[in-house]
Every structure is written in C-alpha cells, then in structure tokens.
C-alpha atoms as a PDB file:
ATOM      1  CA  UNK A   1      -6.804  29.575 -14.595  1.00  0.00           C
ATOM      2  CA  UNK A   2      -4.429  29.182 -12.188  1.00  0.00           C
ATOM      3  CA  UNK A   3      -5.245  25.693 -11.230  1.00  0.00           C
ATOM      4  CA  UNK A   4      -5.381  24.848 -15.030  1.00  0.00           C
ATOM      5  CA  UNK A   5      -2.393  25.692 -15.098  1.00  0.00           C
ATOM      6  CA  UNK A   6      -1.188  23.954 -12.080  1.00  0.00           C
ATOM      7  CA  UNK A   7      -2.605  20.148 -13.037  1.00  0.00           C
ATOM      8  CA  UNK A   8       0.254  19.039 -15.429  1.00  0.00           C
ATOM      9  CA  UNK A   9       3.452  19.856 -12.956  1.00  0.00           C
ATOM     10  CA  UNK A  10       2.309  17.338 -10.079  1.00  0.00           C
ATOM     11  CA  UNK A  11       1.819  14.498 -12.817  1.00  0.00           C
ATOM     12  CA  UNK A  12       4.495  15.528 -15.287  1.00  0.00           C
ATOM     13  CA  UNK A  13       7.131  17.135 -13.004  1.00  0.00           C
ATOM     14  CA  UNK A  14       8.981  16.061  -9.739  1.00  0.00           C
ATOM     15  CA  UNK A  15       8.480  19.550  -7.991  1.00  0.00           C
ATOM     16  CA  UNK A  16       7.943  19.981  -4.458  1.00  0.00           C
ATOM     17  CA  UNK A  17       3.882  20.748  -3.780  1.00  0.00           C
ATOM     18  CA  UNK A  18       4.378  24.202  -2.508  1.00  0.00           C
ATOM     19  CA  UNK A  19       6.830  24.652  -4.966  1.00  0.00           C
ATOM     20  CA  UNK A  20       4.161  24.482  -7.714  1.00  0.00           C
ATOM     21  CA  UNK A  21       1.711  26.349  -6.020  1.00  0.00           C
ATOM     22  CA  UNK A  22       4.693  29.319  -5.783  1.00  0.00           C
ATOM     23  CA  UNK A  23       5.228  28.957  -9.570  1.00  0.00           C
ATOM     24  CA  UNK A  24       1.481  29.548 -10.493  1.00  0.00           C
ATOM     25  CA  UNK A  25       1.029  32.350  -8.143  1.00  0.00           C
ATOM     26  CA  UNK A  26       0.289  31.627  -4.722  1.00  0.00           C
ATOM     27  CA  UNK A  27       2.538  32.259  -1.880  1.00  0.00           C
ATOM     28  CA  UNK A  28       0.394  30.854   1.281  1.00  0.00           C
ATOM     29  CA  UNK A  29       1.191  27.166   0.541  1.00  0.00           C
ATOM     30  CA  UNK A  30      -2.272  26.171   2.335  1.00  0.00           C
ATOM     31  CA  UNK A  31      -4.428  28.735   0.028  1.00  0.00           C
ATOM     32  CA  UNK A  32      -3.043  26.546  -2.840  1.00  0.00           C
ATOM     33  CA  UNK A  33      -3.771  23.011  -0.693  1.00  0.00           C
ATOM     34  CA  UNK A  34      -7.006  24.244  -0.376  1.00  0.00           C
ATOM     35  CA  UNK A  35      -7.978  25.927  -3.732  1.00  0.00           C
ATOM     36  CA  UNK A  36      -6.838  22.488  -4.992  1.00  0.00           C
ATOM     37  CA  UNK A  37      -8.929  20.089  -3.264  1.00  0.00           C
ATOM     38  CA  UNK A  38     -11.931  22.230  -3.470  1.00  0.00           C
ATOM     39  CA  UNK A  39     -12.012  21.797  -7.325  1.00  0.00           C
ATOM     40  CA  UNK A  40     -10.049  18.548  -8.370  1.00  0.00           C
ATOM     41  CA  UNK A  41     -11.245  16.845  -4.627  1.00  0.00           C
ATOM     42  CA  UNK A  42      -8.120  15.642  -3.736  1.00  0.00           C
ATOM     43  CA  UNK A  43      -5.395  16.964  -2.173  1.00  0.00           C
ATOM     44  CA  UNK A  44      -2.546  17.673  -4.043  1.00  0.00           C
ATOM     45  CA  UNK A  45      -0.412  14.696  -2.952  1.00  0.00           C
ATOM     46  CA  UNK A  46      -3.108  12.743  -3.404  1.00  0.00           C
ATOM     47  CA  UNK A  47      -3.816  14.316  -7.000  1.00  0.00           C
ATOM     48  CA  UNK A  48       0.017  13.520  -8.005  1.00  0.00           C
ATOM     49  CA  UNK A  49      -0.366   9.799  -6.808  1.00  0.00           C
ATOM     50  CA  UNK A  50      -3.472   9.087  -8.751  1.00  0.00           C
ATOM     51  CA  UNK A  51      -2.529  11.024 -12.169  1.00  0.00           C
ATOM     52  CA  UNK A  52       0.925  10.981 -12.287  1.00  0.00           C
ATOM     53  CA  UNK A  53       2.511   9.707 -15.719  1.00  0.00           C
ATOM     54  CA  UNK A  54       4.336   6.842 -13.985  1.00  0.00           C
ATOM     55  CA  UNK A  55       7.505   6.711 -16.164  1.00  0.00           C
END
C-alpha cells in the first residue's frame, strides 16, 4: 500500500527521494530504496527518470 501510494510523487512531484519515502511511512531511507526496487525494479531515481510527467 505504501508503495502504491508512493509511485505518483517521484513522477508528479519534485520531492527529494527520501523525502517521499518519509511521507509514506518509512524513516530508514534505504528500507524505502530497497522496498522500491524490489517491486517496481528500479531504483527510485531511476523510477522518476523513466516515468516522470516531463512538463
């Protein structure tokens, strides 16, 4: 749920990485690196530069 949650802010919002992951409940910025690229298979930088809405 969390990570649900957590795809729309790196395409549709500027916030920092960890930042996001703080906002949609983890605090160990490498738990949420890791929860990340273990379900979408990318990194979260990486998820941002391929899906983001490119305005």
């Amino acid at each position: 749920m969390r990570i649900s949650n957590a795809r729309a802010k790196p395409r549709d919002t500027g916030l920092a990485i960890d930042q996001i992951g703080w906002e949609v409940g983890y605090t160990d910025p490498s738990a949420f690196h890791k929860v990340v690229n273990r379900i979408v298979g990318l990194s979260p930088s990486d998820y941002r530069r391929r899906f983001a809405s490119g305005d």
